[in-house]
C-alpha atoms as a PDB file:
ATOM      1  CA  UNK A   1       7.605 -17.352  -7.531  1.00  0.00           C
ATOM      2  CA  UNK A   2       5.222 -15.953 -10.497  1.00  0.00           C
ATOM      3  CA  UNK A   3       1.505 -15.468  -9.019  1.00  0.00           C
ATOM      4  CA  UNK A   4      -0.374 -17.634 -11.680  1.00  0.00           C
ATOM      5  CA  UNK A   5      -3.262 -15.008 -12.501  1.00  0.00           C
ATOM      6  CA  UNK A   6      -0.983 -12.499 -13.552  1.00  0.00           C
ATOM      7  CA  UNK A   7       2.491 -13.999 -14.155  1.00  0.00           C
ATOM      8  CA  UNK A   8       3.930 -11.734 -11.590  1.00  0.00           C
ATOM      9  CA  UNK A   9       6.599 -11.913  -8.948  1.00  0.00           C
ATOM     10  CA  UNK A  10       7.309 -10.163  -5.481  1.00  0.00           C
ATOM     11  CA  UNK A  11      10.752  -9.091  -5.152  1.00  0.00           C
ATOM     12  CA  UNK A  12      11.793  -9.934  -1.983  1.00  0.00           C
ATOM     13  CA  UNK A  13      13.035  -6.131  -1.248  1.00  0.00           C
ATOM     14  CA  UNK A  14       8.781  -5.553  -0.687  1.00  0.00           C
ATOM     15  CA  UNK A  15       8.972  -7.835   2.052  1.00  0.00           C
ATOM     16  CA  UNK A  16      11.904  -7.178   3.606  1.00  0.00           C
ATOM     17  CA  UNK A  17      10.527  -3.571   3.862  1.00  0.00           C
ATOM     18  CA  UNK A  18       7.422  -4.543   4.921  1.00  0.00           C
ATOM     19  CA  UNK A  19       8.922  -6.213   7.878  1.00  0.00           C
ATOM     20  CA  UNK A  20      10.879  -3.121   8.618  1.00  0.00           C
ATOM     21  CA  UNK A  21       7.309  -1.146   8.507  1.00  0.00           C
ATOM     22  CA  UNK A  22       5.683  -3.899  10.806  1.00  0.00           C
ATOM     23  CA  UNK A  23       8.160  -4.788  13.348  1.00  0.00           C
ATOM     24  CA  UNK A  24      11.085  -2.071  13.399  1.00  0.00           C
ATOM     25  CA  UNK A  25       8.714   0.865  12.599  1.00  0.00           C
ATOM     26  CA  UNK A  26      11.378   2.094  10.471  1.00  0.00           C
ATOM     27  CA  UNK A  27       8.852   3.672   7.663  1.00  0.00           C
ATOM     28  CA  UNK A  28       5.866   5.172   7.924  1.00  0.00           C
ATOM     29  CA  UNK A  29       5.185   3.848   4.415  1.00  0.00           C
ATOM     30  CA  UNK A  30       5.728   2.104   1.474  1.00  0.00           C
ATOM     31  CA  UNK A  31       4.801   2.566  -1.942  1.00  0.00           C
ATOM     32  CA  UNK A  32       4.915  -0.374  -4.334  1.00  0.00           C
ATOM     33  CA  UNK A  33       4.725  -0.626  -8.149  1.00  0.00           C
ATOM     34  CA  UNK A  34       4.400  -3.108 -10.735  1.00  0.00           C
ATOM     35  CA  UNK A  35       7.625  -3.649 -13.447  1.00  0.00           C
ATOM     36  CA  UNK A  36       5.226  -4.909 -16.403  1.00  0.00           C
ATOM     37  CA  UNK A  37       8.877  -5.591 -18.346  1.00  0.00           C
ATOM     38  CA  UNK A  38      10.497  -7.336 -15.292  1.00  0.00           C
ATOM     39  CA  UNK A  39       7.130  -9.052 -14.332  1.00  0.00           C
ATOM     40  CA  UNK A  40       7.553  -8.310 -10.763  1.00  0.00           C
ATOM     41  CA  UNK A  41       6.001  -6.147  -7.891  1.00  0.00           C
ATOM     42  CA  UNK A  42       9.177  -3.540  -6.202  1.00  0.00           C
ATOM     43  CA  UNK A  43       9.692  -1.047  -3.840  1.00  0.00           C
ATOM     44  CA  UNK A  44       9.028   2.374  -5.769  1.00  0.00           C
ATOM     45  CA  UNK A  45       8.695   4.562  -2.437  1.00  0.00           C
ATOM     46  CA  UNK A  46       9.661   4.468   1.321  1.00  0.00           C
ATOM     47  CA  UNK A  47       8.341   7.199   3.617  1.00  0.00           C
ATOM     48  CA  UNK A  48      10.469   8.045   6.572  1.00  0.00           C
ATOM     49  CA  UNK A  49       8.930   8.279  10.192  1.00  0.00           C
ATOM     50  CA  UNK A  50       8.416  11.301  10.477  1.00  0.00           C
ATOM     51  CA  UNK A  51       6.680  12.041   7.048  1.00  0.00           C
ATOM     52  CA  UNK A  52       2.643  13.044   7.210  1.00  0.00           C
ATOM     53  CA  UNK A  53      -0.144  11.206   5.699  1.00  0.00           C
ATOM     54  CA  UNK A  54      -0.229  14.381   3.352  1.00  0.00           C
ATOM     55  CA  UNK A  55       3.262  13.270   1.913  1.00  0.00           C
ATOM     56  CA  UNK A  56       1.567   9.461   1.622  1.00  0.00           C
ATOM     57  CA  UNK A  57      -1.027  10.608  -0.676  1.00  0.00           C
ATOM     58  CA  UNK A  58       0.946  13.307  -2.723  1.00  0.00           C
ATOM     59  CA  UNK A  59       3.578   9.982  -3.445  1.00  0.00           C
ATOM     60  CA  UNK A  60       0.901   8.444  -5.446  1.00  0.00           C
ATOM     61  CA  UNK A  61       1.439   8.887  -9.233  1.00  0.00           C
ATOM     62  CA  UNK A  62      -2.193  10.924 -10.616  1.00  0.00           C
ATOM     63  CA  UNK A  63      -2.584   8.784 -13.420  1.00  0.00           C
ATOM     64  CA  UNK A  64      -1.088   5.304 -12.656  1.00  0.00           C
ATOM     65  CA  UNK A  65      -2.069   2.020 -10.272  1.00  0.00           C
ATOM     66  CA  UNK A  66      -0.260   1.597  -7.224  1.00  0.00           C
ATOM     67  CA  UNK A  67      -0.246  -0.593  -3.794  1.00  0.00           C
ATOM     68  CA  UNK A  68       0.904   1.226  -0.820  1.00  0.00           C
ATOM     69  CA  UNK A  69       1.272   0.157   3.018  1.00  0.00           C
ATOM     70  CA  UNK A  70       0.689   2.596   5.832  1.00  0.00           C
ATOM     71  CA  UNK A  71       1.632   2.749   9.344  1.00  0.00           C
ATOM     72  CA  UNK A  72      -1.405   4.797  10.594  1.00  0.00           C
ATOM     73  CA  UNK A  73      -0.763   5.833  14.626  1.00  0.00           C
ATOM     74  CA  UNK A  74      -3.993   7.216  16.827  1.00  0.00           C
ATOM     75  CA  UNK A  75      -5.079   7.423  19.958  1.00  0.00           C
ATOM     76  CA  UNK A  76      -8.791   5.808  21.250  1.00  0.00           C
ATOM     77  CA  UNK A  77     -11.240   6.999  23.084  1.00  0.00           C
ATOM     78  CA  UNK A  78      -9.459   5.078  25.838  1.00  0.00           C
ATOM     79  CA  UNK A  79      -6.270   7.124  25.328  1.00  0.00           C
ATOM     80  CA  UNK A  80      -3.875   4.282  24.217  1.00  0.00           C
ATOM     81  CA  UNK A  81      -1.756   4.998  21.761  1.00  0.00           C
ATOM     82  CA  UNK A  82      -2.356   2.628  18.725  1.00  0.00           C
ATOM     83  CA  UNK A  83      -1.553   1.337  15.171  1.00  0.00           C
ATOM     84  CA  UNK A  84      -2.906   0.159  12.101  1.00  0.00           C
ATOM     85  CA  UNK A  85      -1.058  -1.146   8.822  1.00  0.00           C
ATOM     86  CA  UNK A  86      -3.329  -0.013   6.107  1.00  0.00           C
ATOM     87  CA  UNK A  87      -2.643  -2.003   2.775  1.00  0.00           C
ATOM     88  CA  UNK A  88      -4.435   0.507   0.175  1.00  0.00           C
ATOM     89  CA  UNK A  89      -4.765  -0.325  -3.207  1.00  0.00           C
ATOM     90  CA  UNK A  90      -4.791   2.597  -5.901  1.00  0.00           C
ATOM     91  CA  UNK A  91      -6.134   2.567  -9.219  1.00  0.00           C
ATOM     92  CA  UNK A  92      -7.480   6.125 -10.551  1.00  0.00           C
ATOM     93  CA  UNK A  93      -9.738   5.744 -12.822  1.00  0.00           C
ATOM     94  CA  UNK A  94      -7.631   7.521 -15.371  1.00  0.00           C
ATOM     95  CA  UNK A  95      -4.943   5.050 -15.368  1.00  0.00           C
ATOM     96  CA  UNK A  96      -4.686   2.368 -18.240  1.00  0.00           C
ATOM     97  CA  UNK A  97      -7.177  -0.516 -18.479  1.00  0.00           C
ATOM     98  CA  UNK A  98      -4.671  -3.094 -18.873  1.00  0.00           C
ATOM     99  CA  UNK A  99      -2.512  -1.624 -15.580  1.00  0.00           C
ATOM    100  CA  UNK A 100      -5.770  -1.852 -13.938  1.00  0.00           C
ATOM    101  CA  UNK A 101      -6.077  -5.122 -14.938  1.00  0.00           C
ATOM    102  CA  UNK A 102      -3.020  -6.135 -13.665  1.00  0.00           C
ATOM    103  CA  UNK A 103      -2.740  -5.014 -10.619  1.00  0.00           C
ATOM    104  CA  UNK A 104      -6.414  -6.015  -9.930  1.00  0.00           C
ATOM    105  CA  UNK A 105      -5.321  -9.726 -10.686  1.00  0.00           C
ATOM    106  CA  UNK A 106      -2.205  -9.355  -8.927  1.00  0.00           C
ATOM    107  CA  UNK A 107      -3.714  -7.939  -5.434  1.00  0.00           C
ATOM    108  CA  UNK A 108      -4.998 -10.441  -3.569  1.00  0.00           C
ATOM    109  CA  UNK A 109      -1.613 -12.762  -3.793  1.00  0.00           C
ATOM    110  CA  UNK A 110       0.844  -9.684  -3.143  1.00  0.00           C
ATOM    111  CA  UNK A 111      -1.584  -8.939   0.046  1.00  0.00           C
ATOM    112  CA  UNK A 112      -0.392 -12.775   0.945  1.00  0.00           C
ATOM    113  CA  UNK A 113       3.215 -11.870   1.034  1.00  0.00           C
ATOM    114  CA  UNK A 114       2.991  -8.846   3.347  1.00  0.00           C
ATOM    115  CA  UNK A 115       1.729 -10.752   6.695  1.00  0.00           C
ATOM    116  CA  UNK A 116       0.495  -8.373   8.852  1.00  0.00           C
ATOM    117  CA  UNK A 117      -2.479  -6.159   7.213  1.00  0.00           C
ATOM    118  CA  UNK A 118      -4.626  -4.702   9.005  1.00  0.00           C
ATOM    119  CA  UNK A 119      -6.996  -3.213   7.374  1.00  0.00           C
ATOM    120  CA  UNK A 120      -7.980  -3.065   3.034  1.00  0.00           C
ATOM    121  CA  UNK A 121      -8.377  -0.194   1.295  1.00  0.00           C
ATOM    122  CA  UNK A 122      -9.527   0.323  -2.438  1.00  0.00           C
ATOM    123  CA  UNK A 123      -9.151   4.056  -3.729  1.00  0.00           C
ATOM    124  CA  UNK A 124     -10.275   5.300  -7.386  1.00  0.00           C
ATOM    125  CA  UNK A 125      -9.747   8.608  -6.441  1.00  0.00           C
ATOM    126  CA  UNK A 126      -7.838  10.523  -3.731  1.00  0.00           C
ATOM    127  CA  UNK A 127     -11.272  11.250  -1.318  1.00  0.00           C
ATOM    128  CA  UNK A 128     -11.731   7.495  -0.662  1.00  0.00           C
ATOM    129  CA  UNK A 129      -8.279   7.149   0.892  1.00  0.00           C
ATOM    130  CA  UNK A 130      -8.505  10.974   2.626  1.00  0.00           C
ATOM    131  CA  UNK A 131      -7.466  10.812   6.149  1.00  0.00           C
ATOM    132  CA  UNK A 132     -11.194  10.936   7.359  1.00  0.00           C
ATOM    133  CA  UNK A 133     -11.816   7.502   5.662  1.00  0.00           C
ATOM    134  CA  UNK A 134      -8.171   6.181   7.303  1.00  0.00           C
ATOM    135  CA  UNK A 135      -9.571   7.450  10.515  1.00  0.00           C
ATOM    136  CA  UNK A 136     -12.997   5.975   9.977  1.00  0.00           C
ATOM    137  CA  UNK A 137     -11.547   2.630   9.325  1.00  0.00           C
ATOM    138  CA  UNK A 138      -9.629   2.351  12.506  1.00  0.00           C
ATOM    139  CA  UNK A 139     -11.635   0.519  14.914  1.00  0.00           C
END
């Protein structure tokens, strides 16, 4: 089904993965990307387990819009080991106006299809999605 806004569809290979984040833990995350020609969000990227939050960030493209989901583990001040899905949405500002566009218009009704975020992130720039921020945004 087309999200009205934009005209574009999820492929249901992002949700299916998404549920394989969520409930198998099977990624640690998931980088998705827009098919202007195709008019469709897919899967571009999925992190293994054991991949760092360093491989995460160097998976985003410098120049062009993404949407990502990550599995963030810590550990609180209570010493319970916890989880957050992150849903970060990335659009340098050096990427094209009309991808911007796009996936700003697209956003909200992809977030609708992966049930199960946590917590919203928008990142310009790779220092509002550093690992202090992810941190920060925990609790």
């Amino acid at each position: 089904m087309a999200n009205a806004a934009s005209g574009m569809a999820v492929h249901d290979d992002c949700k299916l993965r998404f549920l394989e984040l969520k409930a198998k833990r099977s990624h640690r995350f998931i980088v998705f990307k827009i098919e202007e020609k195709q008019k469709e969000v897919v899967v571009e990227k999925v992190g293994e387990p054991t991949e760092s939050y360093e491989d995460f960030a160097a998976s985003l493209p410098e120049n062009e819009c993404r949407y990502t989901v990550y599995d963030f583990d810590f550990v609180t001040a209570e010493n319970c080991q916890k989880s957050r899905i992150f849903f970060i949405a990335w659009s340098p500002d050096t990427a094209r106006v009309r991808s911007k566009m796009i996936y700003a218009s697209t956003k909200e009704r992809f977030k609708r299809e992966l049930d199960g975020i946590q917590v919203e992130l928008q990142a310009t720039d790779p220092t509002e999605m550093g690992l202090d921020v992810i941190k920060s945004r925990v609790n």
